[in-house]
N, C-alpha and C. Protein backbone atom coordinates (compact mmCIF):
# COMPACT_ATOMS: atom_id res chain seq x y z
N UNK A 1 82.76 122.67 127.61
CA UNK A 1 83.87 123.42 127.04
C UNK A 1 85.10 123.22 127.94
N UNK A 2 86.29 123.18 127.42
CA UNK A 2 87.10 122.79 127.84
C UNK A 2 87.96 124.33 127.87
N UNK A 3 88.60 125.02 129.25
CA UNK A 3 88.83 126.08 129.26
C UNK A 3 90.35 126.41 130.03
N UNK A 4 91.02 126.78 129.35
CA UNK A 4 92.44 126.98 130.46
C UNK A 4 92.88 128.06 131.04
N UNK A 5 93.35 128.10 132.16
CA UNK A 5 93.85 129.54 132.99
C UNK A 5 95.49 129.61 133.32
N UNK A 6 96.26 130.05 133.03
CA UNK A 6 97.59 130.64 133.19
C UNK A 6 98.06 131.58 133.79
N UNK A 7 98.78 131.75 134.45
CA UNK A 7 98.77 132.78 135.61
C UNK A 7 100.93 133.00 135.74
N UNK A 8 101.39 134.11 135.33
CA UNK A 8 102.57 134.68 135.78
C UNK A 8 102.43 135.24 136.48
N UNK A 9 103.35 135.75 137.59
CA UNK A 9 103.90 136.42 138.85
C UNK A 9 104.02 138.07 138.02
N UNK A 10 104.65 137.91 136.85
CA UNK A 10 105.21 139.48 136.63
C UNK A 10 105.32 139.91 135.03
N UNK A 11 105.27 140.71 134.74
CA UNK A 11 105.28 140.79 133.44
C UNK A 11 106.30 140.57 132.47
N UNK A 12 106.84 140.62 133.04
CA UNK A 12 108.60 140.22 132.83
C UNK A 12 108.79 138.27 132.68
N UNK A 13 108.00 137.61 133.16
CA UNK A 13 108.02 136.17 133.22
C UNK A 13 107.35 135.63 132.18
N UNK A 14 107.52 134.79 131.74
CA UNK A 14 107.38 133.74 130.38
C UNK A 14 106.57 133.03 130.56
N UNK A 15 104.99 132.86 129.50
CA UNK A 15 104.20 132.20 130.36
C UNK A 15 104.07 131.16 128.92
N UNK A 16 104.96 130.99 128.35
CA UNK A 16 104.95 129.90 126.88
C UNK A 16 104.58 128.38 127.71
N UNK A 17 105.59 128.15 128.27
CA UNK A 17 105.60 126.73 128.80
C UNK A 17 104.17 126.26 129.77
N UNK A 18 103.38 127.15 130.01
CA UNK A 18 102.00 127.11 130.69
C UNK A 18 100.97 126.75 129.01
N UNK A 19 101.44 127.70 128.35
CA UNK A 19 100.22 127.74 126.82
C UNK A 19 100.32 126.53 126.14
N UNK A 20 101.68 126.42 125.93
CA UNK A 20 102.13 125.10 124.96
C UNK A 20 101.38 123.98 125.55
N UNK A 21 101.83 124.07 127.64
CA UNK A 21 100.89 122.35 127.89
C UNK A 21 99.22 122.57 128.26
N UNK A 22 98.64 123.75 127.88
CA UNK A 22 97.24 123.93 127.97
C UNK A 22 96.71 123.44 126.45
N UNK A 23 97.59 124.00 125.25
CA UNK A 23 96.94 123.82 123.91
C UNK A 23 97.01 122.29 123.90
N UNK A 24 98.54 121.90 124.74
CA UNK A 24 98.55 120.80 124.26
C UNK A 24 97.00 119.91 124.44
N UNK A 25 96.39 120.09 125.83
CA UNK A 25 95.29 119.53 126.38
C UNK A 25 94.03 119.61 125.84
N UNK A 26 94.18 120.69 124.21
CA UNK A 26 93.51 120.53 124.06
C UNK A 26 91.78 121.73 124.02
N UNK A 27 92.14 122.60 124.80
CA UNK A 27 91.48 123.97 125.84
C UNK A 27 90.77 124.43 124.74
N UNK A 28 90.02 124.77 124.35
CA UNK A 28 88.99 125.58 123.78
C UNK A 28 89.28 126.90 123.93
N UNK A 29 89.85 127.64 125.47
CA UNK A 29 89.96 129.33 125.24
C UNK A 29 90.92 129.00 126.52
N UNK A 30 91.99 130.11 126.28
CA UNK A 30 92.95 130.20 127.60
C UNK A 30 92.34 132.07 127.86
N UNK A 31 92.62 131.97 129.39
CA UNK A 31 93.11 133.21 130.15
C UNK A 31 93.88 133.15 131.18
N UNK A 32 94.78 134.30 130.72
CA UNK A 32 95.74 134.72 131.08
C UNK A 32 96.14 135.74 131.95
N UNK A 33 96.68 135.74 133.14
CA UNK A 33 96.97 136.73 134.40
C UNK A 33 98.51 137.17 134.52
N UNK A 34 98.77 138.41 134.09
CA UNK A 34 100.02 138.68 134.33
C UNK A 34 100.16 139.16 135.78
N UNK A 35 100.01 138.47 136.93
CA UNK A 35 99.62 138.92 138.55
C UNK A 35 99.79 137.99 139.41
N UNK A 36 100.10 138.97 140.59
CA UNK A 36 100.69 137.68 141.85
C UNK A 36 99.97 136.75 142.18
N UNK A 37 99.68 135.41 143.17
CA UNK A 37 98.88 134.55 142.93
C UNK A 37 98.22 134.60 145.05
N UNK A 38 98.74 135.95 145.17
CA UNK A 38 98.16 135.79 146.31
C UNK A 38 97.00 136.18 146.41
N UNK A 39 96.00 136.75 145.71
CA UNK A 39 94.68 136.31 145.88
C UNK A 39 94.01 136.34 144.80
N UNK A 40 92.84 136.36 144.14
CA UNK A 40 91.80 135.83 143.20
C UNK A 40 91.48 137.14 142.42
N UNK A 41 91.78 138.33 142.80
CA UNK A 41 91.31 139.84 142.24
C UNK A 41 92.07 139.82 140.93
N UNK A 42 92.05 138.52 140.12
CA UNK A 42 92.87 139.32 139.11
C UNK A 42 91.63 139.29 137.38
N UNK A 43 91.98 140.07 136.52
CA UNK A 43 91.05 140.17 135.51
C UNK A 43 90.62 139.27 134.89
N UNK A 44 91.56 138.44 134.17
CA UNK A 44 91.06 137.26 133.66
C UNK A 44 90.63 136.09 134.25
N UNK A 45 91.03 135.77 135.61
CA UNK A 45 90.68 135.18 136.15
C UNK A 45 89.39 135.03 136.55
N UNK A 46 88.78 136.25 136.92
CA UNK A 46 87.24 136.66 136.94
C UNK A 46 86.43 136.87 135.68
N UNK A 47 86.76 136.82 134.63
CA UNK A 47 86.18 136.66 133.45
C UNK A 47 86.22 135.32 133.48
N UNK A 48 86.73 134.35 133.23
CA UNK A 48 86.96 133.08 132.92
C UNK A 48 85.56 131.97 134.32
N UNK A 49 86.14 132.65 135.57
CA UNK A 49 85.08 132.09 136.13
C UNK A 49 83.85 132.70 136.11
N UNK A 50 83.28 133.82 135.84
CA UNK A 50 82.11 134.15 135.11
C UNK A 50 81.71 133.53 134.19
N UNK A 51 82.21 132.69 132.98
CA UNK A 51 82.33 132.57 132.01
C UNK A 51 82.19 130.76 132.23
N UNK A 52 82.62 130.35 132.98
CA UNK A 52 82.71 129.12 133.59
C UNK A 52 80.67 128.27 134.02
N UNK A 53 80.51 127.37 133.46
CA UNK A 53 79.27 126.71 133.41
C UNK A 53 79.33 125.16 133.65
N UNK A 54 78.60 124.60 134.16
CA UNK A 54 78.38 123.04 134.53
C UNK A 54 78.41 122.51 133.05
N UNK A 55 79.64 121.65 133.62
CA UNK A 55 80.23 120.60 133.09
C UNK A 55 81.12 120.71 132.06
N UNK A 56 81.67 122.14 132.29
CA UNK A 56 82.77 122.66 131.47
C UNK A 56 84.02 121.76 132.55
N UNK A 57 85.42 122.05 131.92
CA UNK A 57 86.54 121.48 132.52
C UNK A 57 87.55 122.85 132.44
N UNK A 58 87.84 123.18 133.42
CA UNK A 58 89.20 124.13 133.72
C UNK A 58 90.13 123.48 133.51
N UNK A 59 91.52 123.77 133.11
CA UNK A 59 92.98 123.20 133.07
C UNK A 59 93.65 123.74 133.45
N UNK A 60 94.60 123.76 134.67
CA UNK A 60 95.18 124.86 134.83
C UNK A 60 96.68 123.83 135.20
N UNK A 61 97.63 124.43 134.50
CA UNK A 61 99.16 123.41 134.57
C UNK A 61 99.52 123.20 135.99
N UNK A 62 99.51 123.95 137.05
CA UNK A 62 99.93 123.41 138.22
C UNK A 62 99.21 124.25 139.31
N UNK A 63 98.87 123.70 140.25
CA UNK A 63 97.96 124.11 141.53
C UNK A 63 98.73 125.60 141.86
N UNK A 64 99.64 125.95 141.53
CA UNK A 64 100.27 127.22 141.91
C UNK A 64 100.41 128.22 141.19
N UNK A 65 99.44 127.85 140.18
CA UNK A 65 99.04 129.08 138.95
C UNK A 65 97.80 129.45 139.54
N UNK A 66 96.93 128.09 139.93
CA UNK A 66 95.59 128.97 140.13
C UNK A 66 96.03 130.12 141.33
N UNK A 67 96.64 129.97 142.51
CA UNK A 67 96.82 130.25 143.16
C UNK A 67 97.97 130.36 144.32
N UNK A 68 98.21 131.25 145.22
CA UNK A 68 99.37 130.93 146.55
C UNK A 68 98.67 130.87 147.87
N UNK A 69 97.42 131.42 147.96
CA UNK A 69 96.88 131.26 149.30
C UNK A 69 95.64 130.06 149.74
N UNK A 70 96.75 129.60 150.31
CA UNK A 70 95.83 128.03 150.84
C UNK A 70 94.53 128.10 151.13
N UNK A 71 93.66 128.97 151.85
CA UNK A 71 92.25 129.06 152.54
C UNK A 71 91.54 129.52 150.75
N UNK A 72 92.30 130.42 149.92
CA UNK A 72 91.65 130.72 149.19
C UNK A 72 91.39 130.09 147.74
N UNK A 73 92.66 128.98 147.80
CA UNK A 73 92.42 128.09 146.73
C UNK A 73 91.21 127.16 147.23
N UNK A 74 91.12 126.29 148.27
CA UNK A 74 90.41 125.93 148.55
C UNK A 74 88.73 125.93 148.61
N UNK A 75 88.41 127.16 149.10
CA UNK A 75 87.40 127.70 148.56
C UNK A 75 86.92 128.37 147.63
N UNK A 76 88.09 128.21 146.58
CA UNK A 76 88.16 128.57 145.02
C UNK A 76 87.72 126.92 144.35
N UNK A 77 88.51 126.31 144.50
CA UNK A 77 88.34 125.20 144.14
C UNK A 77 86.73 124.37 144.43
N UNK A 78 86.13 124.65 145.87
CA UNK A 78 84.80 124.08 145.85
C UNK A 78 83.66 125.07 145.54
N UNK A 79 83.98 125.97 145.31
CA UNK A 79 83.28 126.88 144.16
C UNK A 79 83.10 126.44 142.69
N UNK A 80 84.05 126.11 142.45
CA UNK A 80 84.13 125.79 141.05
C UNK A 80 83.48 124.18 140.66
N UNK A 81 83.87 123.55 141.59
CA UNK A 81 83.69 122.05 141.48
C UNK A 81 82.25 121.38 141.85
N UNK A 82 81.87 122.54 143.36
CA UNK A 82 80.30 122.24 143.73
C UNK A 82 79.48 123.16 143.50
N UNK A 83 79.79 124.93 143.30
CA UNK A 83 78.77 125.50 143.03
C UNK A 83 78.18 125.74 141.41
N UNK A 84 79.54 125.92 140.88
CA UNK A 84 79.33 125.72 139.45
C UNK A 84 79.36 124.48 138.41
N UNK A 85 79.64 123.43 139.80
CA UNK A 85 79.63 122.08 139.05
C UNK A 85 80.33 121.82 137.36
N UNK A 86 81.67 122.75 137.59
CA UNK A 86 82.66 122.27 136.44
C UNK A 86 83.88 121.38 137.08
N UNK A 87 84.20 120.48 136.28
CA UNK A 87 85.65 119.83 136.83
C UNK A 87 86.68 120.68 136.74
N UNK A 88 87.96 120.10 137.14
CA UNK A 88 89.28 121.02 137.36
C UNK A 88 89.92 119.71 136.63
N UNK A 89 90.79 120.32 136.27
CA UNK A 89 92.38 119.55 135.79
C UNK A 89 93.27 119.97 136.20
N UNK A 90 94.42 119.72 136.96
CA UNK A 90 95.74 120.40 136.98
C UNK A 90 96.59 119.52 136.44
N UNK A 91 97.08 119.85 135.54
CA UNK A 91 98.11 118.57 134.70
C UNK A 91 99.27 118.31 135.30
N UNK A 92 100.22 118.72 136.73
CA UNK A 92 101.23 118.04 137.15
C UNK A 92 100.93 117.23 137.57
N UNK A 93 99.63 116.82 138.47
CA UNK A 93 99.31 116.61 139.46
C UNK A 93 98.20 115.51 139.29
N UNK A 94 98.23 114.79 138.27
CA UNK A 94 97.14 113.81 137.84
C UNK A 94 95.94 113.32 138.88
N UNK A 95 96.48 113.25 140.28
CA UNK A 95 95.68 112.59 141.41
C UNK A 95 94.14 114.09 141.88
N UNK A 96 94.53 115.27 140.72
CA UNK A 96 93.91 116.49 140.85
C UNK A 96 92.88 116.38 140.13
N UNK A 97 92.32 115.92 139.32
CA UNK A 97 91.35 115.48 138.25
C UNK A 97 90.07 115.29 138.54
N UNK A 98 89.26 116.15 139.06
CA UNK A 98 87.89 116.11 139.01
C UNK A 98 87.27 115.14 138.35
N UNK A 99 87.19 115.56 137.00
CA UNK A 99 86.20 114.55 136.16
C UNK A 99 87.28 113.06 135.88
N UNK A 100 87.52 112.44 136.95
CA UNK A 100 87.93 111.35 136.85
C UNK A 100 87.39 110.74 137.97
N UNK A 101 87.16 109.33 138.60
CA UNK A 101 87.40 108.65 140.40
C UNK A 101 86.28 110.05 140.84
N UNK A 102 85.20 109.61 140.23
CA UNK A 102 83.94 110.85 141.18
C UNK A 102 83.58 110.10 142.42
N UNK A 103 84.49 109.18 142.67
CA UNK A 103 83.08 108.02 143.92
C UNK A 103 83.98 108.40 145.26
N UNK A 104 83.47 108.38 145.89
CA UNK A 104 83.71 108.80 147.71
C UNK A 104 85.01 108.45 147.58
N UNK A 105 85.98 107.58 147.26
CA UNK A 105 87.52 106.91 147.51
C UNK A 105 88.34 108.61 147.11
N UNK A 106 88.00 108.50 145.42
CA UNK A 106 88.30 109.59 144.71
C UNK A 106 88.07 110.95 144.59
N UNK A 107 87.51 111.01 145.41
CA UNK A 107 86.59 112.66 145.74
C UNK A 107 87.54 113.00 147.24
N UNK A 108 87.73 111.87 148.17
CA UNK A 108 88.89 111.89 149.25
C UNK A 108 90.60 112.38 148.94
N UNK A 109 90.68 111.48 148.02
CA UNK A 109 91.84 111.74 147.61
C UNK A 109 92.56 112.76 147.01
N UNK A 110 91.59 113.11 146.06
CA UNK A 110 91.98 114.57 145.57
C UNK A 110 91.75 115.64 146.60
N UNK A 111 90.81 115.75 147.53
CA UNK A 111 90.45 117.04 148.63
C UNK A 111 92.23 116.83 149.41
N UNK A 112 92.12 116.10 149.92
CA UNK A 112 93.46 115.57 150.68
C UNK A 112 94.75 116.03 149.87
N UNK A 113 94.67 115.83 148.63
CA UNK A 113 96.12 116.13 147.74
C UNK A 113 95.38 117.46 147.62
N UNK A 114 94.85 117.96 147.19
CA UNK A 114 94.65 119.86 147.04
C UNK A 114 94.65 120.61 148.59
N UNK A 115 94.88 119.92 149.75
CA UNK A 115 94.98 120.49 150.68
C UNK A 115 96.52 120.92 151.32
N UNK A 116 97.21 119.56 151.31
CA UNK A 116 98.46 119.30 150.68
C UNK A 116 99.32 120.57 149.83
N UNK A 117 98.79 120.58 148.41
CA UNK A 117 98.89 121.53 147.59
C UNK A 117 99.07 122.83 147.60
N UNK A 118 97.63 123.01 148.00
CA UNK A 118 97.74 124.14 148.60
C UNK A 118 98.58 125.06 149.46
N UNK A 119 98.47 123.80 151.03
CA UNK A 119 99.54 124.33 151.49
C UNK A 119 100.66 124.37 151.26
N UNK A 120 101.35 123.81 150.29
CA UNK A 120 102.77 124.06 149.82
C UNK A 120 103.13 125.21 148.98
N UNK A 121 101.82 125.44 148.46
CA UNK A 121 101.76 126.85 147.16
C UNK A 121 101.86 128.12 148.05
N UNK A 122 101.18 127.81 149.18
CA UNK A 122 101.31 129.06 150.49
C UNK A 122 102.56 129.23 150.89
N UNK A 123 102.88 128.04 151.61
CA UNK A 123 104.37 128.15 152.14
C UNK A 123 105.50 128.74 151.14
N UNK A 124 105.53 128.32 150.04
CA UNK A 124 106.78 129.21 149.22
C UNK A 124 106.48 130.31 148.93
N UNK A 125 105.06 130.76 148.65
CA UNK A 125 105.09 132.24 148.43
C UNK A 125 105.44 133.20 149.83
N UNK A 126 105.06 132.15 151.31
CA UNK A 126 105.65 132.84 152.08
C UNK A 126 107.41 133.33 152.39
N UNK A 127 107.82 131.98 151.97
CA UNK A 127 109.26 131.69 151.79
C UNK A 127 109.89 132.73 151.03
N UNK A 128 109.53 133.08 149.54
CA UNK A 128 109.70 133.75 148.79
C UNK A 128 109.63 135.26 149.15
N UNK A 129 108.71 135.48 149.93
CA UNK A 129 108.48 136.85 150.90
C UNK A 129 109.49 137.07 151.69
N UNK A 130 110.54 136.23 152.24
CA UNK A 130 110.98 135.86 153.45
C UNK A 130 112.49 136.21 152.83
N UNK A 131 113.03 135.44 151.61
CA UNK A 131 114.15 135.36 150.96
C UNK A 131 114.38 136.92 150.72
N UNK A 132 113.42 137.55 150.04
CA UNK A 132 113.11 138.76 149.29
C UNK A 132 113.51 140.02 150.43
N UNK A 133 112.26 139.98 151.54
CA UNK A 133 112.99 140.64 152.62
C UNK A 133 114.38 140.96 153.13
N UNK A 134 114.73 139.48 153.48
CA UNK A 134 115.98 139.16 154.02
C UNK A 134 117.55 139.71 152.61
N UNK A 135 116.52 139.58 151.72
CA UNK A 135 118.05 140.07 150.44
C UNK A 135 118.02 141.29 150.32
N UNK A 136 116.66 142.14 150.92
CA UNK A 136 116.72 143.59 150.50
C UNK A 136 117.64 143.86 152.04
N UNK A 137 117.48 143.44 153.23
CA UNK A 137 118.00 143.50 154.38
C UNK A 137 119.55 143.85 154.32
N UNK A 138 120.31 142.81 153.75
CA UNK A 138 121.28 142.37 153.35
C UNK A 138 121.95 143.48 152.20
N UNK A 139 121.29 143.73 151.15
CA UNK A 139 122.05 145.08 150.59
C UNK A 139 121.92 146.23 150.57
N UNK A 140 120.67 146.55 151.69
CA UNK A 140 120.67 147.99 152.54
C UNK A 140 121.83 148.04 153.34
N UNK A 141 122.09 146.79 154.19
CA UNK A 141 123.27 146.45 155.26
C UNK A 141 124.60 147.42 154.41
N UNK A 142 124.78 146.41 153.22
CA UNK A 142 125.33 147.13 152.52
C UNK A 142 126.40 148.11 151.51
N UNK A 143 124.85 148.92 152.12
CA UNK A 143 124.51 150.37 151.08
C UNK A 143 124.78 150.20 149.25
N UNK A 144 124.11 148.49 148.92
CA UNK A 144 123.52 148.32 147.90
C UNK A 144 122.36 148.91 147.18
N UNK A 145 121.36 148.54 148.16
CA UNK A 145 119.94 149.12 147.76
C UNK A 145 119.33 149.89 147.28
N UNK A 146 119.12 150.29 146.56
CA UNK A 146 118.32 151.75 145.95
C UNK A 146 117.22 151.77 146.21
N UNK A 147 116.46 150.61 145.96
CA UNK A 147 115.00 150.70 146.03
C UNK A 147 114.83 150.29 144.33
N UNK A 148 113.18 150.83 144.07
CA UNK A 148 112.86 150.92 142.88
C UNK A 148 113.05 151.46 141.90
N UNK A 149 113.22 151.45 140.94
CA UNK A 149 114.15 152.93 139.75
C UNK A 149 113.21 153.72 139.30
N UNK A 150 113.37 155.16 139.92
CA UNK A 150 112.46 156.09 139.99
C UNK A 150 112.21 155.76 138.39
N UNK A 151 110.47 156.50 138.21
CA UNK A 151 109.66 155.92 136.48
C UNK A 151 110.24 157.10 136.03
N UNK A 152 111.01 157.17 135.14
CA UNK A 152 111.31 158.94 134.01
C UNK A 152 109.65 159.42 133.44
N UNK A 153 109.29 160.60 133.91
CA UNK A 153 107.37 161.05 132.96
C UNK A 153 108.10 162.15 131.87
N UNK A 154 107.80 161.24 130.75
CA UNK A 154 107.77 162.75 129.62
C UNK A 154 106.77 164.13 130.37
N UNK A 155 107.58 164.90 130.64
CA UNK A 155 106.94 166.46 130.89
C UNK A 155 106.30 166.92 130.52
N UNK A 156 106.24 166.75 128.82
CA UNK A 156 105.44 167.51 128.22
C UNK A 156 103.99 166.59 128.77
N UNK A 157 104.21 165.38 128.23
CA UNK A 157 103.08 164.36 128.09
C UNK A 157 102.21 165.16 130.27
N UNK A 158 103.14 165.03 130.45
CA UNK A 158 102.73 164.91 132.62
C UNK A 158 101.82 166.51 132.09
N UNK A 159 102.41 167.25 131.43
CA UNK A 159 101.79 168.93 131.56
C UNK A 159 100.95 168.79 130.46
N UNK A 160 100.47 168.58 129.43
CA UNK A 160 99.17 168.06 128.72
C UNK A 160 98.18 167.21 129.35
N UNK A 161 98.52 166.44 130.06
CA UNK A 161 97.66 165.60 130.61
C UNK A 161 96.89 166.38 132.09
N UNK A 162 98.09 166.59 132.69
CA UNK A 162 97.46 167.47 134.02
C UNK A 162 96.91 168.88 133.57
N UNK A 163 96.87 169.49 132.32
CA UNK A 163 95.89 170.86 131.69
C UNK A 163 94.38 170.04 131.43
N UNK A 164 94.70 168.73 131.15
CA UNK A 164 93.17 168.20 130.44
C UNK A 164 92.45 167.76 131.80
N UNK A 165 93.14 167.44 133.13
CA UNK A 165 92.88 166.96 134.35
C UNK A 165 92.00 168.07 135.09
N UNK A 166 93.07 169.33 135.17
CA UNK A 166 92.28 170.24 135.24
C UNK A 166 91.07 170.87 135.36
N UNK A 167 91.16 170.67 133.67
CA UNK A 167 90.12 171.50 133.34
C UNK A 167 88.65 170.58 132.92
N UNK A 168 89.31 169.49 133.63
CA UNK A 168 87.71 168.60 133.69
C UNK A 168 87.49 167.59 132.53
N UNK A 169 88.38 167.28 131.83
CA UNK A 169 88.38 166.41 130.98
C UNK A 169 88.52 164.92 130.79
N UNK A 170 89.51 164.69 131.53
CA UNK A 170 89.23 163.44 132.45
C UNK A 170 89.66 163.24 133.94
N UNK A 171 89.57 161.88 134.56
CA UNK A 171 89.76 162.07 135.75
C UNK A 171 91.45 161.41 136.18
N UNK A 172 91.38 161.75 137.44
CA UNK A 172 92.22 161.23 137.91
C UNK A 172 93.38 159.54 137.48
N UNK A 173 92.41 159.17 138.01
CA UNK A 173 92.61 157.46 137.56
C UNK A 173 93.20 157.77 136.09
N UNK A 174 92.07 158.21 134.99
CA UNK A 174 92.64 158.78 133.61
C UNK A 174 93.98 159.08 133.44
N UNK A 175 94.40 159.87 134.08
CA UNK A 175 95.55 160.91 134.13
C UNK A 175 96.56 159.69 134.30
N UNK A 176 96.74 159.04 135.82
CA UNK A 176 97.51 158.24 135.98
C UNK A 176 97.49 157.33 134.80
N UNK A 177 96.99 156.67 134.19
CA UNK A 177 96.76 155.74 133.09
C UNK A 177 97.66 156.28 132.38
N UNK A 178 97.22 157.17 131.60
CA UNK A 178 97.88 157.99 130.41
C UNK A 178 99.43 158.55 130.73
N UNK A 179 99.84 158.76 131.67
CA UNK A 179 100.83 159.23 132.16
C UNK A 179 102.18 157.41 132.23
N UNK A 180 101.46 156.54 132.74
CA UNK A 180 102.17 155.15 133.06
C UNK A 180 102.32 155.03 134.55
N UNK A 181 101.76 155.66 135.08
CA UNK A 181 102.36 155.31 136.59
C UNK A 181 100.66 155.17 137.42
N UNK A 182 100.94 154.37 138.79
CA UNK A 182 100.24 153.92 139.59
C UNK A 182 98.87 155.63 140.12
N UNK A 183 98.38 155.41 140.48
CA UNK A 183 97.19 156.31 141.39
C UNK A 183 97.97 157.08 142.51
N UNK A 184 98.78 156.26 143.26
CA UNK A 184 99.81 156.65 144.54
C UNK A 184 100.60 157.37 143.85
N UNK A 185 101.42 156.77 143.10
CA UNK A 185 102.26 157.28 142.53
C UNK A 185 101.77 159.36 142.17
N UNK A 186 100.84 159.07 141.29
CA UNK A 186 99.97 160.42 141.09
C UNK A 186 100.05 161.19 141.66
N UNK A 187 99.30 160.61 142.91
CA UNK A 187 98.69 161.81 144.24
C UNK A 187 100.16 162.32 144.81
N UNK A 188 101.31 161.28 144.66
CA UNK A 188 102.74 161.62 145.38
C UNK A 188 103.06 163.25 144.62
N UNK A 189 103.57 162.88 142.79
CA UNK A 189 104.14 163.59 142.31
C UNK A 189 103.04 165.00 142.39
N UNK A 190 101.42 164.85 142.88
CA UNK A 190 101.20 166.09 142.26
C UNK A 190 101.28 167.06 144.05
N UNK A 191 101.21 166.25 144.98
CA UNK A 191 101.71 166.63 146.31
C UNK A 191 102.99 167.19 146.31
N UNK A 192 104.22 166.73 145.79
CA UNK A 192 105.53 167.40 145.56
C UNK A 192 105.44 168.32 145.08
N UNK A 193 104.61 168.45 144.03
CA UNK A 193 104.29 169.84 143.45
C UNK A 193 103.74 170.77 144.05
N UNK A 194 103.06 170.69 144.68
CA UNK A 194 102.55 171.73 145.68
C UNK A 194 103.42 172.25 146.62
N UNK A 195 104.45 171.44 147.61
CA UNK A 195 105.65 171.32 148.06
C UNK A 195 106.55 172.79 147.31
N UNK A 196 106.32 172.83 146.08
CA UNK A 196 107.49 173.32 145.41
C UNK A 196 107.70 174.82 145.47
């Protein structure tokens, strides 16, 4: 089976131009990660390699979808290639092609270019860390910055939900769900409240 993985940074980012050159290839089933690529914890991603069997083929459009952290693509990659004995595709990157050049020359070449790879997929996400910092730096300097834009909670919805929390109906995690905001977030606003 021929299987593809796609991976955006944010939910907000466009992941057409990843689908279009996966269908193009051909893929039997795509999954899809709306999540950062610094490590492997993401949902579909772990479905898909669950799901993943010898002598299936992954596709994934460029070495920096599967991933940003060099040690962990790597040992993502010989997971996939030697323990589960499926090939990889990355379609920028033609010299990436598992099920192509299996003989010692070709098995060199590609480890060598995914190492390569890798480390370049690392370095900009570090870079990118670095820019990001340095621009929030820069319009705190300033007195640009706000930060994040506090989330608006319908009240009513926050005071129905925290009566059903209560009184034992569901949990925590629940609450946050239903409400739209993070677990932290939660424990913050119901700490302020106590505060009050």
């Amino acid at each position: 089976m021929k299987i593809g993985y796609a991976r955006v940074s944010t939910v907000d980012q466009n992941e057409a131009r990843q689908m279009e050159a996966l269908r193009e290839e051909g893929v039997d089933r795509i999954y899809m990660d709306k999540k950062s690529g610094k490590d492997f914890n993401r949902p579909e991603y772990q479905k898909m390699i669950a799901s993943l069997q010898k002598g299936d083929v992954l596709v994934v459009h460029s070495i920096d979808r599967l991933g940003r952290n060099y040690e962990e693509i790597i040992t993502e990659w010989r997971k996939i290639t030697k323990e589960i004995e499926a090939d990889i595709i990355v379609q920028d990157m033609p010299l990436l092609n598992t099920s192509q050049n299996k003989d010692l020359t070709g098995t060199l070449i590609a480890d060598i270019v995914l190492q390569l790879l890798s480390y370049v997929a690392q370095r900009e996400r570090e870079n990118i860390r670095q820019r990001q910092k340095e621009g929030i730096a820069i319009a705190k300097a300033q007195g640009k910055y706000k930060g994040r834009a506090k989330k608006e909670i319908d009240k009513k919805l926050f005071e129905d939900t925290k009566a059903r929390w209560q009184n034992g109906e569901i949990t925590k995690i629940q609450f946050a769900e239903i409400i739209g905001v993070s677990r932290g977030t939660l424990y913050k606003i119901l700490g302020e409240e106590k505060d009050d």
